[in-house]
C-alpha atoms as a PDB file:
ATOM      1  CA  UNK A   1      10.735   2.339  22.883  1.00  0.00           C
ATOM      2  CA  UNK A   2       9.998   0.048  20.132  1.00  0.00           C
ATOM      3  CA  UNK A   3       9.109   1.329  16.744  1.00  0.00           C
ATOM      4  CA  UNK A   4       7.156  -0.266  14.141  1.00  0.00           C
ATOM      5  CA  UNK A   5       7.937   0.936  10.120  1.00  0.00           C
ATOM      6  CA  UNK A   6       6.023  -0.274   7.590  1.00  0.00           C
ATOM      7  CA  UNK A   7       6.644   0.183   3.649  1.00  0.00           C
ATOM      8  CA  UNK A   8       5.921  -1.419   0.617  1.00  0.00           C
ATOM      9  CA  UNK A   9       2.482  -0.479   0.195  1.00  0.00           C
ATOM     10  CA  UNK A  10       1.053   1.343  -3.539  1.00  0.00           C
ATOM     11  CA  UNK A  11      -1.436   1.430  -6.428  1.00  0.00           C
ATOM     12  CA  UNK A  12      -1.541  -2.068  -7.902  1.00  0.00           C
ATOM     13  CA  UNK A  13      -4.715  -3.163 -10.821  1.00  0.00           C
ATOM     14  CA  UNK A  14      -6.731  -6.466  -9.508  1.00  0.00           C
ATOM     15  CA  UNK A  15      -4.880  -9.532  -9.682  1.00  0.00           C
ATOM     16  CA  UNK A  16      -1.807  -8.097  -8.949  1.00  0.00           C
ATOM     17  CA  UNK A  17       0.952  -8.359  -6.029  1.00  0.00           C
ATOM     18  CA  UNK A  18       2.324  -6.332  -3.113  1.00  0.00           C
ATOM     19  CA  UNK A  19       4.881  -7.511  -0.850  1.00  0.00           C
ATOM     20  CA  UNK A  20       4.275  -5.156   2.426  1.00  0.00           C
ATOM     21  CA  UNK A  21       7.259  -4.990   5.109  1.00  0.00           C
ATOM     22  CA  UNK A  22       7.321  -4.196   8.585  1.00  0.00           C
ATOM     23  CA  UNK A  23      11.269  -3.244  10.330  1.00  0.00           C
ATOM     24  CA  UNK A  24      11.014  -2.945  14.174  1.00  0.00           C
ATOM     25  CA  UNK A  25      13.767  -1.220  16.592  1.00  0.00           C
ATOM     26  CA  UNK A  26      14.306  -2.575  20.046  1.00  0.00           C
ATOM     27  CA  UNK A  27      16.073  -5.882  20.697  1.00  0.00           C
ATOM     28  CA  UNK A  28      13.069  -8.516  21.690  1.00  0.00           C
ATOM     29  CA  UNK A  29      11.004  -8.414  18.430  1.00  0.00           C
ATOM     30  CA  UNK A  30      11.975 -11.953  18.189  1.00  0.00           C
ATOM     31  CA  UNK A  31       9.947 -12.950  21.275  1.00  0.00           C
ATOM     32  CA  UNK A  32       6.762 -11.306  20.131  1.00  0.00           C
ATOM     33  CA  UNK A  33       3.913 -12.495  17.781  1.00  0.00           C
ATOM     34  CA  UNK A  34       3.508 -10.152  14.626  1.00  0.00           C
ATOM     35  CA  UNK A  35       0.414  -8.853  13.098  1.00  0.00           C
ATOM     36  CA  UNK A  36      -1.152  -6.984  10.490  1.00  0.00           C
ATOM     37  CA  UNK A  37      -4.149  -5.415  10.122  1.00  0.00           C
ATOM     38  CA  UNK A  38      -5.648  -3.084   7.668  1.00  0.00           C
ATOM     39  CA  UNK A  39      -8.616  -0.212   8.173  1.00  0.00           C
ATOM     40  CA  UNK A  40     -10.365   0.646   4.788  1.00  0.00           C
ATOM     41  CA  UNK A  41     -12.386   3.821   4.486  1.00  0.00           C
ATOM     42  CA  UNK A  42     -15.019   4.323   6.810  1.00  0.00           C
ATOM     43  CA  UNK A  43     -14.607   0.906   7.927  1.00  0.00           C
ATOM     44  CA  UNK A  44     -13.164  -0.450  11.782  1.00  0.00           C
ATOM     45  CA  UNK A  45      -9.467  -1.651  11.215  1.00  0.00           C
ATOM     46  CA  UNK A  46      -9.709  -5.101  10.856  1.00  0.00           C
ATOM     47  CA  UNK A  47      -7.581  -8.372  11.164  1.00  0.00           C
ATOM     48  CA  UNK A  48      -5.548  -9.881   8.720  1.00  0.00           C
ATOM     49  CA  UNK A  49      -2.802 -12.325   9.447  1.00  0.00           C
ATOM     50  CA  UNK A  50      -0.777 -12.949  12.475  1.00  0.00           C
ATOM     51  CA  UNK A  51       2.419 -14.555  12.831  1.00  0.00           C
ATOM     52  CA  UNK A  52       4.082 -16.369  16.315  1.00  0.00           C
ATOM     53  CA  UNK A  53       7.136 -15.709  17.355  1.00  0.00           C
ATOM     54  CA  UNK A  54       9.178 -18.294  15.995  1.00  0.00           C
ATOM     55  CA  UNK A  55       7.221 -18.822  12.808  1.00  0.00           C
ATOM     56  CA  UNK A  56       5.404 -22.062  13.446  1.00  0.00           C
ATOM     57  CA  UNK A  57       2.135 -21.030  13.889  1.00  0.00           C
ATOM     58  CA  UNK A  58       0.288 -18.378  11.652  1.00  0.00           C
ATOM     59  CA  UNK A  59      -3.358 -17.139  11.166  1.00  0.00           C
ATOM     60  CA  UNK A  60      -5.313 -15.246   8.875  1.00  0.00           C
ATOM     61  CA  UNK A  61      -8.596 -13.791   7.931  1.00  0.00           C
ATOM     62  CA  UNK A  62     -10.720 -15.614   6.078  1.00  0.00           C
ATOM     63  CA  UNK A  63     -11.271 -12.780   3.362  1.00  0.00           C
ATOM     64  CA  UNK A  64      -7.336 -13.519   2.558  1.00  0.00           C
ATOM     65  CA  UNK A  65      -6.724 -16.878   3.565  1.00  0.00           C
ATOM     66  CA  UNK A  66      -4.815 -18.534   0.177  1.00  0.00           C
ATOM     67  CA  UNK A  67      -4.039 -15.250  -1.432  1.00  0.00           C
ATOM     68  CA  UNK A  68      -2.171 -13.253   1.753  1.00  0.00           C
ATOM     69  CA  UNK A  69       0.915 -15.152   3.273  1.00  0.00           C
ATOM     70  CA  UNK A  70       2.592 -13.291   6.470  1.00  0.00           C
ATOM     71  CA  UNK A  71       6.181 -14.447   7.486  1.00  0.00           C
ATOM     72  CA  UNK A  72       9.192 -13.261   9.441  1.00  0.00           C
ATOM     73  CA  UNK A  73      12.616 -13.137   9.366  1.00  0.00           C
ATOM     74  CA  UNK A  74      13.884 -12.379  13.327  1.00  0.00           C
ATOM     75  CA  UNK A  75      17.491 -11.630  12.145  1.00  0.00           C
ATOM     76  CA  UNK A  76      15.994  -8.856  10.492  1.00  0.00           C
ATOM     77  CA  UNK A  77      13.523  -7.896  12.698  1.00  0.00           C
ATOM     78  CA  UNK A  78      11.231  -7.854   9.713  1.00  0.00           C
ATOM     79  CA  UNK A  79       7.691  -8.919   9.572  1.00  0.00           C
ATOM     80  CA  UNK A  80       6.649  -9.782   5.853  1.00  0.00           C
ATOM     81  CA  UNK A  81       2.872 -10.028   4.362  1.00  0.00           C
ATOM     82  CA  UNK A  82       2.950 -11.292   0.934  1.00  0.00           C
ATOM     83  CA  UNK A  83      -0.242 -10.569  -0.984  1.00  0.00           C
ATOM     84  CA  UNK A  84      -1.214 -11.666  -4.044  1.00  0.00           C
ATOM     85  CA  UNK A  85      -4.075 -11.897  -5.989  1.00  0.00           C
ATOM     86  CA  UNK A  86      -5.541  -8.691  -4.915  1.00  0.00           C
ATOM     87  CA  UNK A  87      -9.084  -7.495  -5.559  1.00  0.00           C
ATOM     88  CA  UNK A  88     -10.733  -3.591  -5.032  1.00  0.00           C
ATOM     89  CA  UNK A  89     -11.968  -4.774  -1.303  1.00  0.00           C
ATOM     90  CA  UNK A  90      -8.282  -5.378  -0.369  1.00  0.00           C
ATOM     91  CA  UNK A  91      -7.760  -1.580  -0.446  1.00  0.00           C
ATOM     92  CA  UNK A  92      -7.257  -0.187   2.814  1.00  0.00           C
ATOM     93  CA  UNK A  93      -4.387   1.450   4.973  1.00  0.00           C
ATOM     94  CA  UNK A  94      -2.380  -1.790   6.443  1.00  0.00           C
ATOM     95  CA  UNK A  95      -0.565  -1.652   9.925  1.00  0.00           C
ATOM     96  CA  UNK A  96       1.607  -4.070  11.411  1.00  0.00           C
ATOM     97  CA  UNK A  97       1.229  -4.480  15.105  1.00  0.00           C
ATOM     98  CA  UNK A  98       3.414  -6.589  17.839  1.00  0.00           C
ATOM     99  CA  UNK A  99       1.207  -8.260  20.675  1.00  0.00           C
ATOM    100  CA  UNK A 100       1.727  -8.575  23.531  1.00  0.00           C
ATOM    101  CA  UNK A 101       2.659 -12.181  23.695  1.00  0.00           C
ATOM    102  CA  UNK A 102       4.897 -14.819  21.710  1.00  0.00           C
ATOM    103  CA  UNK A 103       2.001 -17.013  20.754  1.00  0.00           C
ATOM    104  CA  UNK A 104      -0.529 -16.326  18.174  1.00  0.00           C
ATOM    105  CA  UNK A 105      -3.232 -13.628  21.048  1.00  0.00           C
ATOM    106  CA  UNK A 106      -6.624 -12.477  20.346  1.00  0.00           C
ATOM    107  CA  UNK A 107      -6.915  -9.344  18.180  1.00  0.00           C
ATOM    108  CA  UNK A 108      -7.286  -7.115  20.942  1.00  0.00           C
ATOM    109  CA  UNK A 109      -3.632  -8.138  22.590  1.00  0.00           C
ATOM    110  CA  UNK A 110      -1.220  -6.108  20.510  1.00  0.00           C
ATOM    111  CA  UNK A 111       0.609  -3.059  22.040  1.00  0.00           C
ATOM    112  CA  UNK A 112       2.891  -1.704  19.639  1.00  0.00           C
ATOM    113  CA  UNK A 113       1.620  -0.552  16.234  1.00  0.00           C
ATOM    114  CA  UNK A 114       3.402   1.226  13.248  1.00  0.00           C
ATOM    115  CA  UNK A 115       2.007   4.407  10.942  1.00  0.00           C
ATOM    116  CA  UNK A 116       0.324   2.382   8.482  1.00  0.00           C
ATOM    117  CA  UNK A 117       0.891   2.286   4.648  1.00  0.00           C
ATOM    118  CA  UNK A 118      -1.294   2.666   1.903  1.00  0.00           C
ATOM    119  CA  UNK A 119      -2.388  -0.210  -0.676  1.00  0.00           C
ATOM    120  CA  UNK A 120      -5.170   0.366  -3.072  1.00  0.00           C
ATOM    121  CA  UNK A 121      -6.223  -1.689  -5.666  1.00  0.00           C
ATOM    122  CA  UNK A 122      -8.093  -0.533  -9.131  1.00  0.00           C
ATOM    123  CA  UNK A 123     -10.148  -2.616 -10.911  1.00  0.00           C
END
């Protein structure tokens, strides 16, 4: 059974940085696509960045595009999202999520997801 763990998360002012980390258990995270998504309240959980398998391809939302930055390190079994820049909307609960796939799958193809950890962001 493969487990998802997420950490990292915490109260940060505007403008400021959080470097979120996801470990996973289980032998074959390196053949999966990584994501993460966060759910603000009252809000559907939403996309935010997605990473293939072997690091070449990555997407994100446009709401983060050239302030998040997701990467991996398979020897670690460690899914990364860098965020920087961070404004009141980022706030949300943030999940990392493994898809189904190795290649970069549509936002509704990932099977595995982790507890979630808290970022919020005063102004």
């Amino acid at each position: 059974q493969v487990q998802l763990v997420e950490s990292g998360g915490g109260l940060v002012q505007a403008g400021g940085s959080l470097r979120l980390s996801c470990v996973a258990s289980g032998r074959t995270f390196s053949s999966y696509a990584m994501g993460w998504f966060r759910q603000a309240p009252g809000k559907e959980r939403e996309f935010v960045a997605a990473i293939s398998w072997n690091a070449r391809n990555t997407d994100y939302a446009e709401s983060v595009k050239g302030r998040f930055t997701i990467s991996r390190d398979n020897a670690k079994n460690t899914v990364f999202l860098q965020m920087n820049s961070l404004k009141p909307e980022d706030t949300a609960v943030y999940y990392c999520a493994r898809s189904y796939y190795s290649l970069i799958p549509s936002e509704k193809d990932y099977g595995v997801w982790g507890q979630g950890t808290q970022v919020t962001v005063s102004s």
